[in-house]
Protein backbone atom coordinates (compact mmCIF):
# COMPACT_ATOMS: atom_id res chain seq x y z
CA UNK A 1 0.00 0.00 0.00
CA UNK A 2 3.03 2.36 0.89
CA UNK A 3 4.64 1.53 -2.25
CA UNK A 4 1.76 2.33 -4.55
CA UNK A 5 1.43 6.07 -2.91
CA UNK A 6 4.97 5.83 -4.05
CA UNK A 7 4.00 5.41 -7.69
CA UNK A 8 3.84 7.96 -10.57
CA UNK A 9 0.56 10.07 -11.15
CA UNK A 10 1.68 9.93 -14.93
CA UNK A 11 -1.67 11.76 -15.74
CA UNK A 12 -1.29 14.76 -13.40
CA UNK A 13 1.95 15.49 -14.90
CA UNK A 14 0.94 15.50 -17.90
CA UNK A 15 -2.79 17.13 -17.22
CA UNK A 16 -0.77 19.92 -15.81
CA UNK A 17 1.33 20.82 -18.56
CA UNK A 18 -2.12 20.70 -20.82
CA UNK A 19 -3.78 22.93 -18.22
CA UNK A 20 -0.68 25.63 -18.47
CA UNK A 21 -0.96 25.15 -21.97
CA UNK A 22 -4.54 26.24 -22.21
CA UNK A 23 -3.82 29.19 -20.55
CA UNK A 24 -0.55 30.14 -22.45
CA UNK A 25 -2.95 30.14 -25.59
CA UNK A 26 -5.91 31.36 -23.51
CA UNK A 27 -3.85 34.49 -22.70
CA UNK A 28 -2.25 35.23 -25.79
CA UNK A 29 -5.21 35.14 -27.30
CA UNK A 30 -6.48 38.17 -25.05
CA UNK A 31 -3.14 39.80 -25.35
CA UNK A 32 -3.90 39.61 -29.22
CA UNK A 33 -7.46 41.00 -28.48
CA UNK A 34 -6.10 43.33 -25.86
CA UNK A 35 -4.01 44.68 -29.37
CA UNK A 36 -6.75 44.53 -31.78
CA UNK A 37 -9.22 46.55 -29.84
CA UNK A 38 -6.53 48.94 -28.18
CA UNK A 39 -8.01 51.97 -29.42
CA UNK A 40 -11.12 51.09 -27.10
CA UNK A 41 -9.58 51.84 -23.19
CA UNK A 42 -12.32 49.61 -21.68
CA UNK A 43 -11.85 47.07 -24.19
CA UNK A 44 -7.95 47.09 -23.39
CA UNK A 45 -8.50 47.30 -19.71
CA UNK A 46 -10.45 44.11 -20.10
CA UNK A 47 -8.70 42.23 -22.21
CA UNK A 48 -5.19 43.08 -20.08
CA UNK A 49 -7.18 41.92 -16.69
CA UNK A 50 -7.70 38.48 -18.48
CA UNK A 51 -3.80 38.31 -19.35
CA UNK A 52 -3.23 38.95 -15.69
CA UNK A 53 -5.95 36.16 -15.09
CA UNK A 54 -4.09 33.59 -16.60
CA UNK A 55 -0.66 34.56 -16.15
CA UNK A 56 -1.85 34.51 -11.87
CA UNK A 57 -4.07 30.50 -12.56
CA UNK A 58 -0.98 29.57 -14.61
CA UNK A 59 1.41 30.46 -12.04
CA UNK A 60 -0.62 28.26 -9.69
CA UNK A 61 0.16 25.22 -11.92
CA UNK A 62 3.50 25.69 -11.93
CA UNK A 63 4.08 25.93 -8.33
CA UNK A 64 1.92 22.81 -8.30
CA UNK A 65 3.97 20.23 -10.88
CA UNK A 66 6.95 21.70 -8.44
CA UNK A 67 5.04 20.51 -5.69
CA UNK A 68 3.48 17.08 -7.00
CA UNK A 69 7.62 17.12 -8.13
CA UNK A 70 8.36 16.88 -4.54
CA UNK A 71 5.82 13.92 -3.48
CA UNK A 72 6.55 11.86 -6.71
CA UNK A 73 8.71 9.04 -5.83
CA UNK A 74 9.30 7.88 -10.07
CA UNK A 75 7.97 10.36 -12.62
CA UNK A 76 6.85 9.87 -16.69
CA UNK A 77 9.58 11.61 -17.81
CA UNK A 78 13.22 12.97 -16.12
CA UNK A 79 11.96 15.24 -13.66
CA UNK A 80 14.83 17.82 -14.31
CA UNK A 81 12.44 17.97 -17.59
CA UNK A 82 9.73 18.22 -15.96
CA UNK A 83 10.96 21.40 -13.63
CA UNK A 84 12.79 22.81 -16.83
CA UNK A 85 9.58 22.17 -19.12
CA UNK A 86 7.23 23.80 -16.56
CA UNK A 87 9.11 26.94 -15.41
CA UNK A 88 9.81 27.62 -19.19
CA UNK A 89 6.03 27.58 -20.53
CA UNK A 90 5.44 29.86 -17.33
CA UNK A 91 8.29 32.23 -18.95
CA UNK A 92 5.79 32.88 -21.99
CA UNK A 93 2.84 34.16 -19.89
CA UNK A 94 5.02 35.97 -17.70
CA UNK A 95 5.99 37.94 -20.99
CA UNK A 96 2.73 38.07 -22.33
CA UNK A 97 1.79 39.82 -18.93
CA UNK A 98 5.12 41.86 -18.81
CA UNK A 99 4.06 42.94 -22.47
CA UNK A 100 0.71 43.95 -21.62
CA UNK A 101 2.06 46.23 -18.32
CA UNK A 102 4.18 48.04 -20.17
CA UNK A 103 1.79 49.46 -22.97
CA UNK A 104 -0.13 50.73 -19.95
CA UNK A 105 3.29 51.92 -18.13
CA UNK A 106 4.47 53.72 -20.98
CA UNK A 107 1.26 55.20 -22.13
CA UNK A 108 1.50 53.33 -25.32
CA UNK A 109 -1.17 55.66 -27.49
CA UNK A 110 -1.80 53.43 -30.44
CA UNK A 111 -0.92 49.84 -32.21
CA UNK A 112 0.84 49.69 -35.77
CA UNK A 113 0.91 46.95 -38.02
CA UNK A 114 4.28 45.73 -36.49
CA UNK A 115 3.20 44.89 -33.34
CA UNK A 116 -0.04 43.50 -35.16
CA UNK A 117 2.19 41.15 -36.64
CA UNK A 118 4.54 40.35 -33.93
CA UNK A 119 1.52 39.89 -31.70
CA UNK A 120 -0.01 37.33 -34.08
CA UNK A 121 3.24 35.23 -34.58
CA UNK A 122 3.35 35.00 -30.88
CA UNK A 123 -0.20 33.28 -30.86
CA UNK A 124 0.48 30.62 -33.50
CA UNK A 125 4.01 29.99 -31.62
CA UNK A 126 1.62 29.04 -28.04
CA UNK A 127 -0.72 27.55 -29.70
CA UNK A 128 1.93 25.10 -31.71
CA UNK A 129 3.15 24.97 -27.74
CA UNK A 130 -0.14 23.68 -26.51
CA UNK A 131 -0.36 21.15 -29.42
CA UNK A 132 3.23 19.85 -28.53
CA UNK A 133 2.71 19.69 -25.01
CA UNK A 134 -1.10 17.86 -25.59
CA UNK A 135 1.18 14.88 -27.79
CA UNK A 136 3.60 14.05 -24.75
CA UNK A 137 1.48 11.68 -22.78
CA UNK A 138 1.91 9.45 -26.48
CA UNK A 139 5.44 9.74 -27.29
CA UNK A 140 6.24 6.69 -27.13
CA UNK A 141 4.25 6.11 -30.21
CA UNK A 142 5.74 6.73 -33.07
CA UNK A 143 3.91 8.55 -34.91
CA UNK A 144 2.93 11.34 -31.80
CA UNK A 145 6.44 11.50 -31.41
CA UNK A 146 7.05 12.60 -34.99
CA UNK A 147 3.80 14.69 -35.18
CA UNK A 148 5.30 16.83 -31.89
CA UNK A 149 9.20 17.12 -33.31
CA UNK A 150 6.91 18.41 -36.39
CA UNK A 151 5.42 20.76 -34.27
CA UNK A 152 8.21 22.08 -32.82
CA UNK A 153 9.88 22.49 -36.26
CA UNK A 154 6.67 24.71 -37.02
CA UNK A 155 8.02 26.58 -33.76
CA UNK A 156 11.25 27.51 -34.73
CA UNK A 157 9.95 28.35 -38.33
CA UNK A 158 7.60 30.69 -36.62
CA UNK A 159 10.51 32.19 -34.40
CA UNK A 160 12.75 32.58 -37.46
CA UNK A 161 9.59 34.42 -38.75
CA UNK A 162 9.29 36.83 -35.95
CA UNK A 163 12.90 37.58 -35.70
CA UNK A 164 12.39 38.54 -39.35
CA UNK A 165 9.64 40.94 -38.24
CA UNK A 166 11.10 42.62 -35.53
CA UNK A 167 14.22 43.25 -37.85
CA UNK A 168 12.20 44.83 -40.40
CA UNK A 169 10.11 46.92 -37.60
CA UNK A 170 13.72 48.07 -35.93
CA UNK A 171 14.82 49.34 -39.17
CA UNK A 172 11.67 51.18 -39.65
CA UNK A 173 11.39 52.45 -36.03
CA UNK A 174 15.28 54.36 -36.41
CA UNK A 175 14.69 55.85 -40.40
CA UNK A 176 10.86 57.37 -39.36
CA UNK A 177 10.27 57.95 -35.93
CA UNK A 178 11.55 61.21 -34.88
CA UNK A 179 10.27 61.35 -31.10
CA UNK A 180 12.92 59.83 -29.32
CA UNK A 181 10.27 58.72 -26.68
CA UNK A 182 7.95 57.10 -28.74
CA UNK A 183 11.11 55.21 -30.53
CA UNK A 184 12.38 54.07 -26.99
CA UNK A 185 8.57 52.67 -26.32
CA UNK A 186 7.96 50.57 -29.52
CA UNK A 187 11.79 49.51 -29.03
CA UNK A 188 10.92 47.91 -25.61
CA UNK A 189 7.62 46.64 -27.04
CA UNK A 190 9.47 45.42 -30.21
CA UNK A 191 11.56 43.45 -27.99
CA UNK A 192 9.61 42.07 -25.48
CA UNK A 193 7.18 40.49 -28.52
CA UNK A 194 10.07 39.22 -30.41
CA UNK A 195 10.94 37.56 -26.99
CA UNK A 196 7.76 35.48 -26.18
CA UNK A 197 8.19 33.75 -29.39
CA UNK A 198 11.90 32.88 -28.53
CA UNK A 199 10.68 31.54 -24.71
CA UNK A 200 8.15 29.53 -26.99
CA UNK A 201 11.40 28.00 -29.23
CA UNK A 202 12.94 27.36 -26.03
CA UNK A 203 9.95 24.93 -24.97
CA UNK A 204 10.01 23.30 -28.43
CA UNK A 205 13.85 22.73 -27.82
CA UNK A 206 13.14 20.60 -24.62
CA UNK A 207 10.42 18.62 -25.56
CA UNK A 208 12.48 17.80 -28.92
CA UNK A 209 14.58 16.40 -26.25
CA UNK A 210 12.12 15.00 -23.93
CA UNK A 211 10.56 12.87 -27.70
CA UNK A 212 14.45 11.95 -28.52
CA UNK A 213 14.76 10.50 -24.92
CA UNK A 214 11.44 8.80 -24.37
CA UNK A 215 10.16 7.57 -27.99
């Protein structure tokens, strides 16, 4: 009976990192709304409350894998990929959030069609996150195990395509704006976008490794 508390809860692991991965996509989908309807203040207050929503519910997840981490005597997968898995999908919200409080901090006015962008690459990069992360319990099927190293190909390609972006919108930025406030603003915005889809190539990276290991 002792032994058997002792035993992995192979599904809570794993029902975890699909619950953080609903909210990664859950909140980048407001932060996308959040930039779509900017122009409305009560419309952006809303949707950057949500961010906060998830970013707080997902942070509760995390601190719960580390706890079930704790109390699991053998585990699906290594557990130093479990902690390194975890704490990296919370990195995305926590930009996502970080993203949203600092439009409001500095008194971002409007959106332009580079942070449109940037903001929409970063929503197919979680939601290719959420689809990797939903194919782990099955990796040791082969063909789950090739559909998520395809997913996390789609990843990169997606990061490749938002460091492409942010390039283009730098260059832009330093030839037309000529308020040296606004240009330090959209810098830091620039950045911080470009940066959730790089957190979200960092994710694909480990569970490339956690297929390669386990399939």
């Amino acid at each position: 009976m002792f032994f058997g508390k002792l035993l992995p809860a192979e599904a809570s692991f794993f029902d975890l990192f699909n619950q953080h991965g609903e909210r990664i996509v859950s909140g980048a989908r407001s932060f996308m709304l959040l930039i779509q309807n900017y122009a409305d203040v009560a419309q952006r207050e809303k949707y950057a409350e949500e961010v906060g929503t998830y970013e707080r519910q997902a942070d509760r997840i995390t601190a719960e894998v580390n706890r079930q981490l704790h109390k699991t005597f053998i585990t699906p997968i290594d557990r130093e990929q479990i902690h390194a898995l975890i704490n990296g999908m919370d990195d995305i919200l926590d930009l996502l959030q970080d993203a949203t409080e600092t439009m409001s901090l500095y008194d971002v006015r409007e959106m332009n069609d580079d942070i449109l962008r940037l903001g929409e690459l970063s929503t197919k990069c979680c939601e290719r996150v959420r689809a990797a992360v939903a194919l782990l319990p099955r990796i040791s099927q082969a063909e789950s195990a090739e559909a998520a190293i395809k997913t996390c190909e789609e990843i990169d390609q997606l990061e490749s395509d938002a460091d492409r972006v942010m390039r283009s919108a730098m260059s832009r930025l330093f030839r037309e704006e000529t308020d040296v406030r606004e240009l330090i603003k959209l810098k830091e915005i620039y950045e911080l976008l470009e940066s959730i889809s790089d957190r979200c190539e960092d994710v694909a990276n480990m569970i490339e490794g956690v297929v390669l290991e386990n399939s």
